[in-house]
N, C-alpha and C. Protein backbone atom coordinates (compact mmCIF):
# COMPACT_ATOMS: atom_id res chain seq x y z
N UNK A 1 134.39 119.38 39.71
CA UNK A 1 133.02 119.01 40.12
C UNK A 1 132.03 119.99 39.51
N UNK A 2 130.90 119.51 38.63
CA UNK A 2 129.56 120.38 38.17
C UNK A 2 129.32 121.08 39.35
N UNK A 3 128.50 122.19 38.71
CA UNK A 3 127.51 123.21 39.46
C UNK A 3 126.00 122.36 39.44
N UNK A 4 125.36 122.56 40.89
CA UNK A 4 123.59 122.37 40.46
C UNK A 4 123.27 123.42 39.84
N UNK A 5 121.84 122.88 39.04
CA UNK A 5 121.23 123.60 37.92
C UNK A 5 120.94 124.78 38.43
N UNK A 6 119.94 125.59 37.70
CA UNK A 6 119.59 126.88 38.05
C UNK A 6 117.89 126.27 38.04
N UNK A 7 117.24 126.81 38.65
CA UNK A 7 115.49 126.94 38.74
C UNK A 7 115.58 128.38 38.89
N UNK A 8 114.13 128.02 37.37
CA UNK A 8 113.56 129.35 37.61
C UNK A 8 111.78 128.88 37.55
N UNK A 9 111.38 129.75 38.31
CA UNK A 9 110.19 129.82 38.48
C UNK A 9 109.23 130.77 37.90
N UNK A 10 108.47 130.87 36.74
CA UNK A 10 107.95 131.88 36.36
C UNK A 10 106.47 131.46 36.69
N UNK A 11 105.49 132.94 36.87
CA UNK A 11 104.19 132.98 37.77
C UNK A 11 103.31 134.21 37.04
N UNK A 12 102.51 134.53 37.17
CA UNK A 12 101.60 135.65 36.53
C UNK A 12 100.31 135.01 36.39
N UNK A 13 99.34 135.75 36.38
CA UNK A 13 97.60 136.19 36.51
C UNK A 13 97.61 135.11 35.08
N UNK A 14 96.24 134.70 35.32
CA UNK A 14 95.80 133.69 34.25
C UNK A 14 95.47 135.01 32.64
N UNK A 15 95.97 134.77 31.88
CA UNK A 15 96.06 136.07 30.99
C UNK A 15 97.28 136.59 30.22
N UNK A 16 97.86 136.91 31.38
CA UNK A 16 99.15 137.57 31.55
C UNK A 16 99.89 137.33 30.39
N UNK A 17 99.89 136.32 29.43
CA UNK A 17 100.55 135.16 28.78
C UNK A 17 101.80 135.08 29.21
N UNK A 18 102.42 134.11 30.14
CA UNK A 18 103.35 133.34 30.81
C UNK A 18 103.19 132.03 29.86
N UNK A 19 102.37 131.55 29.60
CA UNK A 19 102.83 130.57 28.43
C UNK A 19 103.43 130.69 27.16
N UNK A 20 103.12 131.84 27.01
CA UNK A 20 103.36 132.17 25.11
C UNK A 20 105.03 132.54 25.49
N UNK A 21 105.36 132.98 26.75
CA UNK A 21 106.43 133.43 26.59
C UNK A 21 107.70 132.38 27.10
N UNK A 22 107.02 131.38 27.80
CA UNK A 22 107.67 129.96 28.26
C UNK A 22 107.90 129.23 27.00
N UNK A 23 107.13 129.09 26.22
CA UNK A 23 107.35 128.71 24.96
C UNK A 23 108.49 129.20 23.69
N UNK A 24 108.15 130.50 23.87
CA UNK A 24 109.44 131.28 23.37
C UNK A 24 110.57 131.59 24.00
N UNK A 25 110.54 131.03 25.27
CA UNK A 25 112.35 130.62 25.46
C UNK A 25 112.50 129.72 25.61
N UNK A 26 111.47 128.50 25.35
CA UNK A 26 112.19 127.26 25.32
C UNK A 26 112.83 126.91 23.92
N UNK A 27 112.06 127.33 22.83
CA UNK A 27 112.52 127.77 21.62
C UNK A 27 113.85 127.99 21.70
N UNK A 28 114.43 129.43 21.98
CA UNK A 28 115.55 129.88 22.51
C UNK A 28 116.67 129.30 23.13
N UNK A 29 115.89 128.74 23.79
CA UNK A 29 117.30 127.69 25.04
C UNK A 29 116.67 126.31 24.99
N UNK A 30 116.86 125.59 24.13
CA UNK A 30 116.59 124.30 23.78
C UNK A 30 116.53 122.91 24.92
N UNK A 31 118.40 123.63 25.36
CA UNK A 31 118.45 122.62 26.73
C UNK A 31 117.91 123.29 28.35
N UNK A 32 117.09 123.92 27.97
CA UNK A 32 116.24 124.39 28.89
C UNK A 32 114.86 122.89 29.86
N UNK A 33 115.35 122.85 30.44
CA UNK A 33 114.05 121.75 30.91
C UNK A 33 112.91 122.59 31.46
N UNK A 34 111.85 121.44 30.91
CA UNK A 34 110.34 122.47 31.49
C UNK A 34 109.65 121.32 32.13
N UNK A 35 109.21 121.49 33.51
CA UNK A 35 108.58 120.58 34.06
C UNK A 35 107.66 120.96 34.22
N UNK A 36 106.84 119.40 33.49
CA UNK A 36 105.24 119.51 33.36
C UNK A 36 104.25 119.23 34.62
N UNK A 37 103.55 120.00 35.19
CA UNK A 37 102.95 119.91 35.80
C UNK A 37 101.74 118.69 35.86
N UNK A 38 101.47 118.03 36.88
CA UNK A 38 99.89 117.27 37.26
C UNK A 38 98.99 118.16 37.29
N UNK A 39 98.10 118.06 36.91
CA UNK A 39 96.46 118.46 37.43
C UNK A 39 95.44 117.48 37.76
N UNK A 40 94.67 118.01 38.60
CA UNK A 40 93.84 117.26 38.13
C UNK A 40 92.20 117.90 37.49
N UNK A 41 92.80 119.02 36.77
CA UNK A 41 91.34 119.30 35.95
C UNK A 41 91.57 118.60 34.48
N UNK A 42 90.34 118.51 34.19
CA UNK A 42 89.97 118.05 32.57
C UNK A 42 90.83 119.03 31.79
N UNK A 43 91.62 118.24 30.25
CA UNK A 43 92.14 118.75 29.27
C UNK A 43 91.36 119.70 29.09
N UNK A 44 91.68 121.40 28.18
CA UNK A 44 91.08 122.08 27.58
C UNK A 44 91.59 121.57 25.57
N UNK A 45 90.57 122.16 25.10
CA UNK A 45 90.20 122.22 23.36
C UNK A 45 92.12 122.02 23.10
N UNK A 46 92.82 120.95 22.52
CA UNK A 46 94.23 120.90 21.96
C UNK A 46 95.60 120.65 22.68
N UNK A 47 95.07 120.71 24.22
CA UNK A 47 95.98 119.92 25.04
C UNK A 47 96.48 118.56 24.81
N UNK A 48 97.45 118.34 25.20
CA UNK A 48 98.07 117.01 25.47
C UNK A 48 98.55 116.56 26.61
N UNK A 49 97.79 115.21 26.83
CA UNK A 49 98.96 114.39 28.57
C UNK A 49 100.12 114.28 27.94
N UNK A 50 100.90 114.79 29.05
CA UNK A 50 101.91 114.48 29.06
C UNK A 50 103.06 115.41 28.25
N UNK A 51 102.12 116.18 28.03
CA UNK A 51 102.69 117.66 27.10
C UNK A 51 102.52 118.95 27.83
N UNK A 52 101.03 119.27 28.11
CA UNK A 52 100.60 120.32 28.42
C UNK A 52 100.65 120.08 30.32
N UNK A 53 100.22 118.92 30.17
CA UNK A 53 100.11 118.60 31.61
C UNK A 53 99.76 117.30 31.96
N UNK A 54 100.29 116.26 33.00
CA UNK A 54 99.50 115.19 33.63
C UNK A 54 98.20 115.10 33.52
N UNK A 55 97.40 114.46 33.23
CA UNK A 55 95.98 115.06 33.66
C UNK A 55 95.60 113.46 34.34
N UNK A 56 95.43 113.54 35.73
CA UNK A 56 95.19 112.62 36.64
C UNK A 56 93.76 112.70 37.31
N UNK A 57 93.56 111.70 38.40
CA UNK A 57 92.61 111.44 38.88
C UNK A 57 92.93 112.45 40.20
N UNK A 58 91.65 112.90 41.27
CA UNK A 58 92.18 113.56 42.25
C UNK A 58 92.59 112.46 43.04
N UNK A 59 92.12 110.96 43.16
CA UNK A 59 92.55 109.98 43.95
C UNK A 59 94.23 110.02 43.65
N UNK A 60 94.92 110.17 42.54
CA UNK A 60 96.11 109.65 42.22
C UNK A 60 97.34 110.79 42.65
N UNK A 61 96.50 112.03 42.32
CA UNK A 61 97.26 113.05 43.23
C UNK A 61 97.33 113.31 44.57
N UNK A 62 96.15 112.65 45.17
CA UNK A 62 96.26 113.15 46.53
C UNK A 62 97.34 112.12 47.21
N UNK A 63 97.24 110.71 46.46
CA UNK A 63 98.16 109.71 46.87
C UNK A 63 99.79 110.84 46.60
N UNK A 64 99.83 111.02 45.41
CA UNK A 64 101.34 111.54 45.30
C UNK A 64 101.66 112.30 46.38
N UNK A 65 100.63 113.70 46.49
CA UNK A 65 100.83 114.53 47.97
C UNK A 65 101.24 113.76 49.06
N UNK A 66 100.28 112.33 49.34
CA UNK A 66 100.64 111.96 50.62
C UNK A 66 102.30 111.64 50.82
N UNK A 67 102.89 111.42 49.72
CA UNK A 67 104.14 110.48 48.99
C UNK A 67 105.24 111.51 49.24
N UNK A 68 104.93 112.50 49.08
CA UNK A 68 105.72 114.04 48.97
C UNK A 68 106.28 113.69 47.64
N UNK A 69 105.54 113.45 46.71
CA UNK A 69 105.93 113.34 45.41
C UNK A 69 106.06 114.73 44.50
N UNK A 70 105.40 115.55 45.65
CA UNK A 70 105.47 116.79 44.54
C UNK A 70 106.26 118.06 45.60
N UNK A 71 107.24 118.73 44.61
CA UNK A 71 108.49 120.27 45.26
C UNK A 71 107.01 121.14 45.61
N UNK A 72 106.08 121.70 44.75
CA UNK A 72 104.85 122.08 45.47
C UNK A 72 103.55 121.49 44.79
N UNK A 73 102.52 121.79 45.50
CA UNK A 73 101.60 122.11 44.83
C UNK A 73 100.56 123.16 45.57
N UNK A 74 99.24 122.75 45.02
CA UNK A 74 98.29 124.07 45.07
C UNK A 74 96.82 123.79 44.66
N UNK A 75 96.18 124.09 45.19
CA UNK A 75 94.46 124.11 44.68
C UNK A 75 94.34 125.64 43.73
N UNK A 76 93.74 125.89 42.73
CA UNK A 76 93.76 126.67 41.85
C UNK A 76 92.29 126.44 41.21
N UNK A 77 91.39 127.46 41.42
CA UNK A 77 89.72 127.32 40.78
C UNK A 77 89.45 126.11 40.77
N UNK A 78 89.77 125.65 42.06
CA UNK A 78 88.83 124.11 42.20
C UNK A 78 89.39 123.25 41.78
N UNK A 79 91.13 123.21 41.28
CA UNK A 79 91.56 122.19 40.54
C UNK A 79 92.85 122.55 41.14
N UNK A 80 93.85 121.19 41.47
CA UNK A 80 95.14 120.84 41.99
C UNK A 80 95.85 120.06 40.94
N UNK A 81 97.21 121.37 41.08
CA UNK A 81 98.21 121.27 40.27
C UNK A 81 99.48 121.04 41.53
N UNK A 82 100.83 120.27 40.65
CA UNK A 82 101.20 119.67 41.34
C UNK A 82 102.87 119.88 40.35
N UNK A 83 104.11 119.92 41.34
CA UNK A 83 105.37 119.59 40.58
C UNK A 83 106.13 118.74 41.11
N UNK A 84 106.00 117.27 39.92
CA UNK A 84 106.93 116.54 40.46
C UNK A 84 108.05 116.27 40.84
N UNK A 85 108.60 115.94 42.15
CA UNK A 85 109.88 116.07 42.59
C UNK A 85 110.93 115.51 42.06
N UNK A 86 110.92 114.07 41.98
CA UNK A 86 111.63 113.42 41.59
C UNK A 86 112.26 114.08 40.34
N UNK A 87 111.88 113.98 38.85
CA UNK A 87 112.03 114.65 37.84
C UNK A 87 112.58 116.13 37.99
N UNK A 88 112.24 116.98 38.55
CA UNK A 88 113.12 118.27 38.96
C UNK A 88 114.61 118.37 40.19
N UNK A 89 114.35 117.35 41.06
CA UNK A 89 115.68 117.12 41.23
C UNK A 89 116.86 116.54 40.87
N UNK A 90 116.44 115.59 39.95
CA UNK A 90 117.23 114.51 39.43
C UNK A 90 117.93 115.94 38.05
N UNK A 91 117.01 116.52 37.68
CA UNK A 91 118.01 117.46 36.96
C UNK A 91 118.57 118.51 37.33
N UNK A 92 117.85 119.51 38.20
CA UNK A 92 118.95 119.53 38.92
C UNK A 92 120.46 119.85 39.31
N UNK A 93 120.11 118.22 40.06
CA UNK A 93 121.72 117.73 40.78
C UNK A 93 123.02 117.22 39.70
N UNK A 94 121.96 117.62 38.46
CA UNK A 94 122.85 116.97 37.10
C UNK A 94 123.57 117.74 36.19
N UNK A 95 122.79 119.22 37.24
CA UNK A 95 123.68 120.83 36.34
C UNK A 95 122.72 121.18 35.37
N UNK A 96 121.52 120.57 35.38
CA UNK A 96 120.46 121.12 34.06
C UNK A 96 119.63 122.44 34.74
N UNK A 97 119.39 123.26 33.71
CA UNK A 97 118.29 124.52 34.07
C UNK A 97 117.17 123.82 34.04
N UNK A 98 116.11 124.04 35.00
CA UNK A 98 115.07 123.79 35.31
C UNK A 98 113.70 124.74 34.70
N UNK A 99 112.96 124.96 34.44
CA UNK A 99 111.79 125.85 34.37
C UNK A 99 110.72 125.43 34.62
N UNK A 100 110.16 126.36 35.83
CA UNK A 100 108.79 125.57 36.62
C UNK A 100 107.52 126.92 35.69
N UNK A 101 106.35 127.01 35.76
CA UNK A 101 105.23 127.67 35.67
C UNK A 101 104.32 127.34 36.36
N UNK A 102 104.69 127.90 37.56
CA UNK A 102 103.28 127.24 38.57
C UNK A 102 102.56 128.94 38.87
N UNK A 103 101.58 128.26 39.74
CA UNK A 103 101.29 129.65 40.77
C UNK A 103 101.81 130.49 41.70
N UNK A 104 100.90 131.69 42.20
CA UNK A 104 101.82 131.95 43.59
C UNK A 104 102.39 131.10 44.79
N UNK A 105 100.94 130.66 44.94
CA UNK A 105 100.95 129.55 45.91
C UNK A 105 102.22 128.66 45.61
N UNK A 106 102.15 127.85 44.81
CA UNK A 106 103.46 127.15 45.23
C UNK A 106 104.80 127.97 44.39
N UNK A 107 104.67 129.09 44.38
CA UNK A 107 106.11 129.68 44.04
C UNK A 107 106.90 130.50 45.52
N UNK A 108 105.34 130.21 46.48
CA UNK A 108 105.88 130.47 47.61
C UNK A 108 106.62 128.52 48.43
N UNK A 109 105.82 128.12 48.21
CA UNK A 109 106.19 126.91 48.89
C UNK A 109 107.61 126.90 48.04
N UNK A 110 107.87 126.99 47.10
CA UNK A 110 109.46 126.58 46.33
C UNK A 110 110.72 127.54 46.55
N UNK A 111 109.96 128.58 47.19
CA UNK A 111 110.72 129.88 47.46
C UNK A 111 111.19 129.12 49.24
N UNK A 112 110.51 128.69 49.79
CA UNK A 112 111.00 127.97 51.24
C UNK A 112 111.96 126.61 51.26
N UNK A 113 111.64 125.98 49.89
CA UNK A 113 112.38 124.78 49.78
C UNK A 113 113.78 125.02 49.23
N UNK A 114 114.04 126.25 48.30
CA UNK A 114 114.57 126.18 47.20
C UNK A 114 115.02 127.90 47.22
N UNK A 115 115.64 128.32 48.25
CA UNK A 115 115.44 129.96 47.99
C UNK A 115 116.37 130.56 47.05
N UNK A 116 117.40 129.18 46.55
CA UNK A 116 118.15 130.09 45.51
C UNK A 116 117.47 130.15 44.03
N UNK A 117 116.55 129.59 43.69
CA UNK A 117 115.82 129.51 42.84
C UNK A 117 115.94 131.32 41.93
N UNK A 118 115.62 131.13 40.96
CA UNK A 118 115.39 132.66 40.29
C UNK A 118 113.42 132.68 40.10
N UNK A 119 113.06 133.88 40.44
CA UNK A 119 111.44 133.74 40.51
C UNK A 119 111.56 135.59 39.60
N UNK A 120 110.28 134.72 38.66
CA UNK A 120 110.15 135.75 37.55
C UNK A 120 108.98 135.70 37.76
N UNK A 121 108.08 137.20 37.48
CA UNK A 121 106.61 136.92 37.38
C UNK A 121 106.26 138.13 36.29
N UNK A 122 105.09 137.57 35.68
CA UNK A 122 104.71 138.11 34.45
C UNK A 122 103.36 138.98 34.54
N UNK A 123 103.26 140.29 34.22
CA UNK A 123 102.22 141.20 34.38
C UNK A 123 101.78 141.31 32.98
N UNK A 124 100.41 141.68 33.08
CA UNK A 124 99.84 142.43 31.72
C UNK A 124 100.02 143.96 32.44
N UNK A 125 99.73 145.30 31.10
CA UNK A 125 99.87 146.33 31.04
C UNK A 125 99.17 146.92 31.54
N UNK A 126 97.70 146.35 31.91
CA UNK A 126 96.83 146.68 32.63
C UNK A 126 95.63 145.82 32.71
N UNK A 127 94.58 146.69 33.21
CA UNK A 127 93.23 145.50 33.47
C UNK A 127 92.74 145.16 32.48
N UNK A 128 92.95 146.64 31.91
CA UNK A 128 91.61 146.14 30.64
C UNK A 128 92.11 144.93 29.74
N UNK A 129 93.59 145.03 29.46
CA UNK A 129 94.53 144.31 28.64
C UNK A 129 94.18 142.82 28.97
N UNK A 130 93.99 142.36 30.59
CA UNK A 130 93.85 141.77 31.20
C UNK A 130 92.53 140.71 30.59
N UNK A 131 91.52 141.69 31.09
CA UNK A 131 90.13 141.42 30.60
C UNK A 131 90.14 140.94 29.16
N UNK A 132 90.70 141.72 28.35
CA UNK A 132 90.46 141.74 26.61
C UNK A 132 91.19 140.16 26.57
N UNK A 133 92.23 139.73 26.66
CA UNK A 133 92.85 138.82 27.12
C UNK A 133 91.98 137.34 27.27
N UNK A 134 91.53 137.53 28.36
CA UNK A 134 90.78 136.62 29.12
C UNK A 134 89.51 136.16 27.89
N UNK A 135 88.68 137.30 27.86
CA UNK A 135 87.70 136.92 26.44
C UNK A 135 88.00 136.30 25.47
N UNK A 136 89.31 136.69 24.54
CA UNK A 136 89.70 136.33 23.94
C UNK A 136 89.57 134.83 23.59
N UNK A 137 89.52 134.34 24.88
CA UNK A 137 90.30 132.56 25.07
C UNK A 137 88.61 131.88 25.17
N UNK A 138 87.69 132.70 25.19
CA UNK A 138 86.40 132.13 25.06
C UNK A 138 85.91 130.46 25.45
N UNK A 139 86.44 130.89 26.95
CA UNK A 139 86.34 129.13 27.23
C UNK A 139 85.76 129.24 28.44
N UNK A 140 85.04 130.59 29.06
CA UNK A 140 84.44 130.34 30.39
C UNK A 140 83.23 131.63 30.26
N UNK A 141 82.26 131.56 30.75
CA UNK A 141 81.23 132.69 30.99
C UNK A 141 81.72 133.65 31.84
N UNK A 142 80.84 134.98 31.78
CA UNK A 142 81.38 136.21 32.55
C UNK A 142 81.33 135.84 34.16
N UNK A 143 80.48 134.56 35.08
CA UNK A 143 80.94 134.64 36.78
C UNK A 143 82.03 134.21 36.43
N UNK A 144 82.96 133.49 35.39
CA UNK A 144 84.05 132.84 36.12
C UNK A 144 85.00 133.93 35.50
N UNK A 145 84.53 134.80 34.69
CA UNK A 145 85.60 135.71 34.25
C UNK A 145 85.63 136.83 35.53
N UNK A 146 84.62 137.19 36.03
CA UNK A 146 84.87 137.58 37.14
C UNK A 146 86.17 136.89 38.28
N UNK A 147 85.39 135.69 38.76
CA UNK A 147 86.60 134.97 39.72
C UNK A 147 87.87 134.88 39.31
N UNK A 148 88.03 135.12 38.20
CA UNK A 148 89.57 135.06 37.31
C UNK A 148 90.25 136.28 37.62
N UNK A 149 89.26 137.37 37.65
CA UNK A 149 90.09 138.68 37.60
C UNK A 149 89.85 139.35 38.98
N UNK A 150 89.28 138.54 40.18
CA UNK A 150 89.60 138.59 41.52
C UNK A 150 90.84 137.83 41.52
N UNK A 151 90.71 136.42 41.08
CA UNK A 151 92.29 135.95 41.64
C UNK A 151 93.28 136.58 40.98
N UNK A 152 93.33 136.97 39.86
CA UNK A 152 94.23 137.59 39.45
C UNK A 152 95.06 138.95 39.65
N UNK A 153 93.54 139.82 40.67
CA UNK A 153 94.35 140.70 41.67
C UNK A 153 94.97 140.26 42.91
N UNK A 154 94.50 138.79 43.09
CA UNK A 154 95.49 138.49 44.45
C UNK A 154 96.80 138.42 44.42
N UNK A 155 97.00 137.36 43.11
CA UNK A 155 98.28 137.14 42.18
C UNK A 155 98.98 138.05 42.48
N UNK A 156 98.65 139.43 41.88
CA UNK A 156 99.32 140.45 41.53
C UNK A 156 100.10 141.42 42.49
N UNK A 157 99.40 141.44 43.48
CA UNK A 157 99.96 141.55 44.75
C UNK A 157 101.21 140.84 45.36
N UNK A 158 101.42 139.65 44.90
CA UNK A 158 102.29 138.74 45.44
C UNK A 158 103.67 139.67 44.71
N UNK A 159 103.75 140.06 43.67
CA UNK A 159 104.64 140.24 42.53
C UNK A 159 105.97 140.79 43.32
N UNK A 160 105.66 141.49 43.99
CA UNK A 160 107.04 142.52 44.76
C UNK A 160 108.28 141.40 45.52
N UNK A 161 107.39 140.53 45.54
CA UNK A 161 108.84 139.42 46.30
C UNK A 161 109.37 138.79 45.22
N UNK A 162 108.62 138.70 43.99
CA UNK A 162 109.67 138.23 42.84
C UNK A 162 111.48 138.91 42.44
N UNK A 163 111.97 138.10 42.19
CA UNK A 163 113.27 138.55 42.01
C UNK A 163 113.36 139.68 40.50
N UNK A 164 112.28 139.22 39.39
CA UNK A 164 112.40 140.12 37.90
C UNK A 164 110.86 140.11 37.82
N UNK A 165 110.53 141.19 37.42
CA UNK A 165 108.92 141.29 36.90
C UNK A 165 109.03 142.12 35.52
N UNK A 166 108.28 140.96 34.80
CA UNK A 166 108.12 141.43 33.05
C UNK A 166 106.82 142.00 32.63
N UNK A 167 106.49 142.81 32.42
CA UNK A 167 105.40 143.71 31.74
C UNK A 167 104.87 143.04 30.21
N UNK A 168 104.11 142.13 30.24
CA UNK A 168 103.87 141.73 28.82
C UNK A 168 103.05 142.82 28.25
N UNK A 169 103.58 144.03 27.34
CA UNK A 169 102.83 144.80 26.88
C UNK A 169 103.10 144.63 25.83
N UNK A 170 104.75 144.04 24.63
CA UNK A 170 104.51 143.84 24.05
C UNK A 170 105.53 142.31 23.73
N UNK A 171 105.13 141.56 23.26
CA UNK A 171 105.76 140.31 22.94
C UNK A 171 106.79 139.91 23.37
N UNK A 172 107.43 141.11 22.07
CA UNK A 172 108.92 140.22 21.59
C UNK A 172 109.83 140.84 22.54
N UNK A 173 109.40 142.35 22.69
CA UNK A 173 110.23 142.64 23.89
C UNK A 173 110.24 141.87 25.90
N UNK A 174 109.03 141.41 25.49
CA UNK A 174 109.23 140.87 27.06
C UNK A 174 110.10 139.52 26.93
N UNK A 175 110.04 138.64 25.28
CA UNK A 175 110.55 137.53 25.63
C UNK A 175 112.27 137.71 26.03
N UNK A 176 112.70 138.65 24.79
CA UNK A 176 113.85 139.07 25.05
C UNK A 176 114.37 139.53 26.66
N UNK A 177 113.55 140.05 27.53
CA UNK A 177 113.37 140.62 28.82
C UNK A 177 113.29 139.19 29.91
N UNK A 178 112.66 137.76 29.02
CA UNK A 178 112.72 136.41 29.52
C UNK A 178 114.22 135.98 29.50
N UNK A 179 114.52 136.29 28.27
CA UNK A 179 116.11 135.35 27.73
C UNK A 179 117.01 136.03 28.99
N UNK A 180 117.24 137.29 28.91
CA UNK A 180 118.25 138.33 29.70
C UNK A 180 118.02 137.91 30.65
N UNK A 181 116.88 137.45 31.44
CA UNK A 181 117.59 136.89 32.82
C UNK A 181 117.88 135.02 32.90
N UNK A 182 117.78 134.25 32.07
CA UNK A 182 118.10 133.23 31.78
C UNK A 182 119.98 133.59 31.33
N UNK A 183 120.05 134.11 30.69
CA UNK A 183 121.48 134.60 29.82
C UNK A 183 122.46 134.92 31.49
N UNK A 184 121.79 135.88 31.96
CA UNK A 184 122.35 136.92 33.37
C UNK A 184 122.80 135.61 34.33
N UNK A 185 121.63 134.12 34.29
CA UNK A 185 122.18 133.37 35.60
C UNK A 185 122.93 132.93 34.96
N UNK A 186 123.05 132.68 33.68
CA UNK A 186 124.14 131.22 33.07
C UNK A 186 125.61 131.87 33.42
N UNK A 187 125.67 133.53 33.82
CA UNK A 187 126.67 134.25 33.79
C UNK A 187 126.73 133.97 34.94
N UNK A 188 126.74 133.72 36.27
CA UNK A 188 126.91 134.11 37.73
C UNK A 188 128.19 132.96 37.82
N UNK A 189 128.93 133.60 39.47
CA UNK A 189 130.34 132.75 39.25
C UNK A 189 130.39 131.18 39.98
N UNK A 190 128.88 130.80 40.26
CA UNK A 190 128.78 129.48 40.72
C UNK A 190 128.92 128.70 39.36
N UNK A 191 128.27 129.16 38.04
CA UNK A 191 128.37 128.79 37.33
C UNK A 191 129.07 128.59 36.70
N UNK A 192 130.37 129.63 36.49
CA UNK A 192 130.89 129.20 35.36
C UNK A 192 132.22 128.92 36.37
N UNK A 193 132.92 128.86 37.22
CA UNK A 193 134.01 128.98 38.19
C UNK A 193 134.41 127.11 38.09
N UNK A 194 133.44 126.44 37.98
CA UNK A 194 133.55 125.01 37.65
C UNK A 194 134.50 124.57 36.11
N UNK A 195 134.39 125.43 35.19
CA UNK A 195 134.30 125.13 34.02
C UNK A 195 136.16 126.15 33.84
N UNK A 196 136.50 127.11 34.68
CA UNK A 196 137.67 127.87 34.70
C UNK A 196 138.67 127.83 35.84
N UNK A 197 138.19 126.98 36.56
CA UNK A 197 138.93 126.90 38.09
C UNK A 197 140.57 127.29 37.67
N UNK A 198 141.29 126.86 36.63
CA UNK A 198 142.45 126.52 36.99
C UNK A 198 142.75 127.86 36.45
N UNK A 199 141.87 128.90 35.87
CA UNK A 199 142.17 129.82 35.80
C UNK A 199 142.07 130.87 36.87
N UNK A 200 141.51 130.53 37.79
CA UNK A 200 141.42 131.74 38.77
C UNK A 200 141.83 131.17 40.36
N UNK A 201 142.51 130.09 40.55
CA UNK A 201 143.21 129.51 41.58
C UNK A 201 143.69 130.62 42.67
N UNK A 202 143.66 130.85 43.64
CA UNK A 202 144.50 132.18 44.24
C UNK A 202 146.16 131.66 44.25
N UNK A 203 146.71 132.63 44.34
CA UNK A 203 148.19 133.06 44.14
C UNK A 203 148.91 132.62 45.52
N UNK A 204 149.40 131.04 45.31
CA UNK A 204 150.24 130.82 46.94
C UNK A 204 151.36 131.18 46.82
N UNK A 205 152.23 132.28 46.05
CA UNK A 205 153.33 132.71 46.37
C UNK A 205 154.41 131.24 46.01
């Protein structure tokens, strides 16, 4: 009989880059599944539905919520993001690795549903790094860069209940620091004990 999949949950401050580095292990681990989140804010400059994210009506999400269509979701700067259930359990129960990128907020709600889950969260090196960061992406004026780097100290706070916390200070070393704990669960003995049973049977004399 298969093992269920592994979920992992990775989380970090808007900045942080948790995407650049989701990207570079999906690269990495090919049969890695990444479930795309709903929103319902407007595409930014090169997004794609259905790539980057759902991008729905708030009428169509709030229906899903009512539905329990989504493992969590979350209001986030005025905009609700959402992970669909169906699609993450169905893989799952099928032995596939999962990879969520949500918020705190619902990395706590998934941490209650789901506590064997693996929860990774991603730091920058510091504020300023933070800040420099944030500019960079030149897609909001300084009040909302403010509100960004209030929520992003709330975020940050959350970090200590994560199971691995990665320091993005520099790239390639944090992705590698991504893979190692992807590599570490594929190693655990729920996992592989399916695939060797008849090798480690106990001894009935």
């Amino acid at each position: 009989m298969g093992h269920r999949g592994q979920l992992f949950v990775l989380s970090g401050p808007s900045g942080a880059g948790k995407s650049t580095l989701r990207e570079r292990v999906r690269k990495r681990f090919p049969d890695l599944w990444y479930s795309v989140s709903y929103t319902t804010r407007a595409p930014r400059p090169g997004e794609k539905d259905g790539e980057d994210y759902y991008f729905v009506s708030p009428e169509t999400f709030a229906a899903a919520v009512k539905a329990r269509g989504f493992v969590e979701w979350a209001r986030v700067h005025e905009h609700c993001y959402g992970t669909p259930r169906e699609q993450v359990m169905g893989h799952l129960e099928n032995g596939r690795e999962v990879l969520l990128e949500i918020d705190v907020q619902g990395a706590r709600q998934v941490k209650i549903e789901m506590p064997q889950a693996c929860f990774v969260f991603v730091l920058p090196p510091d504020v300023e790094s933070l800040k420099k960061r944030l500019r960079r992406r030149a897609t909001e004026g300084e009040p909302q860069m403010k509100v960004r780097l209030e929520q992003a100290a709330r975020e940050m706070a959350e970090a200590p209940w994560y199971d691995y916390l990665i320091v993005n200070d520099e790239l390639d070393r944090a992705t590698e620091e991504l893979a190692a704990v992807i590599m570490a669960n594929r190693c655990r003995a729920p996992v592989i004990l399916p695939r060797v049973r008849e090798l480690v049977q106990p001894d009935r004399g």
